[in-house]
Protein backbone atom coordinates (compact mmCIF):
# COMPACT_ATOMS: atom_id res chain seq x y z
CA UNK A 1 49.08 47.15 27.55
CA UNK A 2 49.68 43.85 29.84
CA UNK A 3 49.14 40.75 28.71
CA UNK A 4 46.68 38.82 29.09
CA UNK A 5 46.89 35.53 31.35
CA UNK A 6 47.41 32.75 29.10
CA UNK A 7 44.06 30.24 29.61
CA UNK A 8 45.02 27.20 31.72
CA UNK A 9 44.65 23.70 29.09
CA UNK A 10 41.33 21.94 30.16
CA UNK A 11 41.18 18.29 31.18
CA UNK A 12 40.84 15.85 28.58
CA UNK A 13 37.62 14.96 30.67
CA UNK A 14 36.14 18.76 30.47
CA UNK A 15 32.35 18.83 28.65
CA UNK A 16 33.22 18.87 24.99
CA UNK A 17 29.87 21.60 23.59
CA UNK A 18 29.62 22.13 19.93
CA UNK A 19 28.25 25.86 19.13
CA UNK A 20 25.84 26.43 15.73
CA UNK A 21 25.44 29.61 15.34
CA UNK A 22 25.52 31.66 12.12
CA UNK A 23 26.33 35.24 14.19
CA UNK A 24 30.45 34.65 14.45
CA UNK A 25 30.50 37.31 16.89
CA UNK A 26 27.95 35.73 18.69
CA UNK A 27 29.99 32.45 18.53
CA UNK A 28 32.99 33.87 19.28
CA UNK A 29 31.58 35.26 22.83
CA UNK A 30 30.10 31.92 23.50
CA UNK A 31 33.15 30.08 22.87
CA UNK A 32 35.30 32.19 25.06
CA UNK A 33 32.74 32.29 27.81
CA UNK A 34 32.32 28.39 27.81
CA UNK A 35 36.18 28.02 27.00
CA UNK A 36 36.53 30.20 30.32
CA UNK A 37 34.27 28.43 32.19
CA UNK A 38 35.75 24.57 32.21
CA UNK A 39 34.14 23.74 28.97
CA UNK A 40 35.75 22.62 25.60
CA UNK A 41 34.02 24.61 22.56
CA UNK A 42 34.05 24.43 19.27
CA UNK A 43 32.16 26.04 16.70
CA UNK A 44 29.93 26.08 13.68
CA UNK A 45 28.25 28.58 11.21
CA UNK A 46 25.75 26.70 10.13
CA UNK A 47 24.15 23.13 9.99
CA UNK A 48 26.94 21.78 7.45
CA UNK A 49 29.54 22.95 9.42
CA UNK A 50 28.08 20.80 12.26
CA UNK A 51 27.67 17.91 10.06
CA UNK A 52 31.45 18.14 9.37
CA UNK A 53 32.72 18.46 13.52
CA UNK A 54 29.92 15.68 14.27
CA UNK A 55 31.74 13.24 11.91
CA UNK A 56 35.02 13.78 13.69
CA UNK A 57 34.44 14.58 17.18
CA UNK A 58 32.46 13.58 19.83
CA UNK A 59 30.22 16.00 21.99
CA UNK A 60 28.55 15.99 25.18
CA UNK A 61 25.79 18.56 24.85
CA UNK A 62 24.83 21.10 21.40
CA UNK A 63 23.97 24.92 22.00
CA UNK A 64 22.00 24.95 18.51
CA UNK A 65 20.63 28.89 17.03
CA UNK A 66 17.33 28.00 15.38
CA UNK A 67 17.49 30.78 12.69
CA UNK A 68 20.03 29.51 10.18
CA UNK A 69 20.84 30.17 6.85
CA UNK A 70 20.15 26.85 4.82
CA UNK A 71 19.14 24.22 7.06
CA UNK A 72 17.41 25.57 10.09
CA UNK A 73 17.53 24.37 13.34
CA UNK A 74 14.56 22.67 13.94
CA UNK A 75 15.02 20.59 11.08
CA UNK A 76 18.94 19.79 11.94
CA UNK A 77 17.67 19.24 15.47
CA UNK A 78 15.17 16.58 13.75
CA UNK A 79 17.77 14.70 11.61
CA UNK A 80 20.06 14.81 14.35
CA UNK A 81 17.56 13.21 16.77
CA UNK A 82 16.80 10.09 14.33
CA UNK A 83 20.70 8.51 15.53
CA UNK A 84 21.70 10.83 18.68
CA UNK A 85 20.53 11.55 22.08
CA UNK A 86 23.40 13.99 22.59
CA UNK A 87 21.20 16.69 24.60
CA UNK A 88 20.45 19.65 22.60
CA UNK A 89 19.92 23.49 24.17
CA UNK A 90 18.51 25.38 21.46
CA UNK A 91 18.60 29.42 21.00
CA UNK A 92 15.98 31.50 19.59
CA UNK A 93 15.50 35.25 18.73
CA UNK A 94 11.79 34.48 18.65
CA UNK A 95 9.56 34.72 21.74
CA UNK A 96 6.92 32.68 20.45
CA UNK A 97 5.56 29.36 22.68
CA UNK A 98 4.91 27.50 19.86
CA UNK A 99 8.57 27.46 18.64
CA UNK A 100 9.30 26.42 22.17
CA UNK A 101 6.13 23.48 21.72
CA UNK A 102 8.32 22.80 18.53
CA UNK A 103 11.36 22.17 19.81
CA UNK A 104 10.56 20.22 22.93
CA UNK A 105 8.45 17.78 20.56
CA UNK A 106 10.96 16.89 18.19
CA UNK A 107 13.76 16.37 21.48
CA UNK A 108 15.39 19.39 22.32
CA UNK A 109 16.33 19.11 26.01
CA UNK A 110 16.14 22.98 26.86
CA UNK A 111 15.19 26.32 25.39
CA UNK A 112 16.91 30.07 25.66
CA UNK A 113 15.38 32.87 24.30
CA UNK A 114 18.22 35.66 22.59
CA UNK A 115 19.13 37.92 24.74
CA UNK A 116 20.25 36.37 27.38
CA UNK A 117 22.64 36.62 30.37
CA UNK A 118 25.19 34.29 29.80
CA UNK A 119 25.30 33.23 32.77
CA UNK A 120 21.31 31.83 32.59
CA UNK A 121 23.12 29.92 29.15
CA UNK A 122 26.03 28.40 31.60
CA UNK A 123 23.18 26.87 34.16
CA UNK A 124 21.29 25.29 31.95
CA UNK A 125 23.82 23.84 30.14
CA UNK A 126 25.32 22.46 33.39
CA UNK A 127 21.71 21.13 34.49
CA UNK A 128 21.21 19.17 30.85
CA UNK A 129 24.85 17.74 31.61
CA UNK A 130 23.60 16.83 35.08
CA UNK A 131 20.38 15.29 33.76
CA UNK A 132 22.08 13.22 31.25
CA UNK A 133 24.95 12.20 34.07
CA UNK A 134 22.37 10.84 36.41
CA UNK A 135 20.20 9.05 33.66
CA UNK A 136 23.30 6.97 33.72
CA UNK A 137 24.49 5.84 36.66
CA UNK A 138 26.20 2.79 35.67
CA UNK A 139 29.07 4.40 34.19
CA UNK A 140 30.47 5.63 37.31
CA UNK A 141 31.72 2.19 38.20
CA UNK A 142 33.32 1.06 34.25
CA UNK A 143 36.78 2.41 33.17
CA UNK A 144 37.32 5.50 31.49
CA UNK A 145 38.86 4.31 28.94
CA UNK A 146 40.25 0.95 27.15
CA UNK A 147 43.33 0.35 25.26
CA UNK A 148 43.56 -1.72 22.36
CA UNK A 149 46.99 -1.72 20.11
CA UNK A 150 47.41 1.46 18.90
CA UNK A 151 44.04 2.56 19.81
CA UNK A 152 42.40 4.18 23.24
CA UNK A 153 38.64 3.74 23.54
CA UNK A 154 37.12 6.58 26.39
CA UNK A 155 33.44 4.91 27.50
CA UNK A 156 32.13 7.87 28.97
CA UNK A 157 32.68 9.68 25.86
CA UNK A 158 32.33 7.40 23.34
CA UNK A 159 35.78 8.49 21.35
CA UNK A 160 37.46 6.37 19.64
CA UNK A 161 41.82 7.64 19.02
CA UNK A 162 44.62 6.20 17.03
CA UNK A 163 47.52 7.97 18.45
CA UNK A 164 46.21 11.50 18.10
CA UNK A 165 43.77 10.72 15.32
CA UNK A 166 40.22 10.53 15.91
CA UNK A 167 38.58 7.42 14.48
CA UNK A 168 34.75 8.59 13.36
CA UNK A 169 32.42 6.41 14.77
CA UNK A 170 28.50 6.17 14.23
CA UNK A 171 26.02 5.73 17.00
CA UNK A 172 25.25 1.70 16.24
CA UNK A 173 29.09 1.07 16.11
CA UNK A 174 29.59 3.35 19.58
CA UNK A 175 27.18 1.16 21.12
CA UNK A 176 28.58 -1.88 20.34
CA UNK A 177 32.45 -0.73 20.84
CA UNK A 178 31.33 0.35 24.27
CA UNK A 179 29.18 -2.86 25.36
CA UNK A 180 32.61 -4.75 24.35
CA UNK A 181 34.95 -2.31 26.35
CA UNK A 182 32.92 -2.70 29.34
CA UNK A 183 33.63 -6.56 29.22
CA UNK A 184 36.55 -6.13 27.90
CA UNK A 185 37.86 -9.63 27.46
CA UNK A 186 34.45 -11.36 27.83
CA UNK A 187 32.41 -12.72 25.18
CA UNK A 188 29.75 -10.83 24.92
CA UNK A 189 26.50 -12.78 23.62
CA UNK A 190 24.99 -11.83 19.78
CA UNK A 191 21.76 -11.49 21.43
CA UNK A 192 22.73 -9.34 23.98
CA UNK A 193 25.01 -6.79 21.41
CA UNK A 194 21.48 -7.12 19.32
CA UNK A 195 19.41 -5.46 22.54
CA UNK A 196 22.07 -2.01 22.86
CA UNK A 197 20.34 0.49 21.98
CA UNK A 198 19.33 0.30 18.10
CA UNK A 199 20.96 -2.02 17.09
CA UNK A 200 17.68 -4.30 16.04
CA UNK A 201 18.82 -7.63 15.28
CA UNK A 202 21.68 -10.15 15.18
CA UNK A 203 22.37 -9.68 11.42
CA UNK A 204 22.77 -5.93 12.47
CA UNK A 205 25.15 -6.77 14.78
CA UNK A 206 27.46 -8.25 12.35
CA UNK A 207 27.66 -5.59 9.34
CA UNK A 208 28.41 -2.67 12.06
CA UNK A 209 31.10 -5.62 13.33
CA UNK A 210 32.38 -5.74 10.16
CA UNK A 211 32.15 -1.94 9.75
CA UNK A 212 33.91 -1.76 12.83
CA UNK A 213 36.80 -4.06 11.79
CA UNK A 214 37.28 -2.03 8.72
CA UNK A 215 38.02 1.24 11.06
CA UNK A 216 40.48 -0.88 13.13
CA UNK A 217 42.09 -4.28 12.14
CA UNK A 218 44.42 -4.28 9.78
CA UNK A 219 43.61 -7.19 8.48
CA UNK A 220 39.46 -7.18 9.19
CA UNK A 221 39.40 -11.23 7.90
CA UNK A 222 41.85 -12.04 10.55
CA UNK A 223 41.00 -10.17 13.56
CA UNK A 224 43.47 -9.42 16.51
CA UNK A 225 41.26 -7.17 18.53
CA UNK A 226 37.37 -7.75 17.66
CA UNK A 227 37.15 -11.34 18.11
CA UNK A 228 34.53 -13.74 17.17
CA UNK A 229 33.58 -16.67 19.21
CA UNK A 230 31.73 -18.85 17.05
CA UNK A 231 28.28 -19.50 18.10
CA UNK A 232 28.33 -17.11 20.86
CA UNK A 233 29.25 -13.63 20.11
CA UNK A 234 32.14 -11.49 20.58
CA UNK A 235 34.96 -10.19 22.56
CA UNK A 236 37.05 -7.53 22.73
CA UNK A 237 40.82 -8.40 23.59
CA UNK A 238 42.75 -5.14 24.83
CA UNK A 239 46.11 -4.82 26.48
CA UNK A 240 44.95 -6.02 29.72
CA UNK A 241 43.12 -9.21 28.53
């Protein structure tokens, strides 16, 4: 029998999709069709699972099974939605509109009823990742990525590396990591760290700062990298500062 062609590596840049699905063979054909198709995949059985490759990695879009063993979809796809507006394209075995109703109401950006042809599954994923690239246009024209010390921040996706580790980050302290990067060197106002996103109010702003030293500085009292500027607000000071 020949071998088969090894699969080329994908870009560091390629659409990182997480799969939740409790069918593994199911998974496994979505995975290698996405994998084949210029996406990075990876996978979960069940909502858990996803809690666990949420809390180290960063996605760019979810294809999410609604009927799950434990926590089902809809109510994952809830949760989720209270701290994420990663877009969501969730799969049902069910024909019925007012599971679709459902799902649009509590956020879910698209809908695929089981079976499908894959290849429906691969355009409207790539039409949520379109949506979501031209709701922000500004990030065309910011780096792709800072460095810091030992760390490398990527803005378009959020991810936050020592080396080869992956520093977990939540939304609040993305939003303020990335507001810095993009000014990278500037002080940044309180005020205007206060208005990203929801982060509601000055003293907010300064326990996800000090949340956010914790993750980095090695000595969080004494800051090298997240600097405050007293009475104003704070900077970030990377290599190139």
């Amino acid at each position: 029998m020949a071998a088969q062609p090894a699969r080329k590596p994908l870009p560091d840049e390629a659409p990182h999709i997480l799969v939740v699905d409790d069918d593994r063979r199911l998974r496994d054909l979505l995975a290698r069709f996405l994998g084949d198709n210029g996406y990075r995949v990876t996978t979960a059985a069940n909502a858990a699972e996803a809690d666990q490759r949420l809390a180290r990695l960063v996605f760019d879009a979810i294809v999410l099974d609604i009927m799950m063993p434990g926590e089902n979809g809809f109510d994952f796809a809830r949760r989720f939605r209270t701290d994420s507006a990663v877009p969501i394209l969730m799969l049902t075995a069910r024909a019925d509109g007012k599971d679709r109703i459902n799902g649009l109401e509590i956020g879910v950006d698209d809908y695929l009823a089981k079976p499908f042809e894959p290849r429906e599954l691969l355009l409207r994923l790539g039409n949520i990742l379109k949506r979501t690239m031209a709701a922000e246009p500004a990030q065309a024209a910011r780096p792709d990525f800072v460095r810091f010390g030992p760390f490398l921040y990527g803005l378009s996706r959020g991810e936050l590396r020592k080396g080869e580790e992956p520093i977990r980050l939540t939304e609040r302290e993305r939003e303020i990591l990335t507001a810095l990067a993009e000014r990278a060197g500037e002080v940044v106002p309180r005020e205007e760290l206060a208005a990203q996103g929801t982060a509601a109010n000055d003293r907010t702003v300064d326990v996800q700062m000090n949340r956010l030293r914790r993750k980095i500085e090695r000595d969080p009292a004494d800051p090298l990298y997240l600097q405050t500027v007293r009475g104003v607000g704070y900077r970030l000071v990377t290599d190139r500062t």
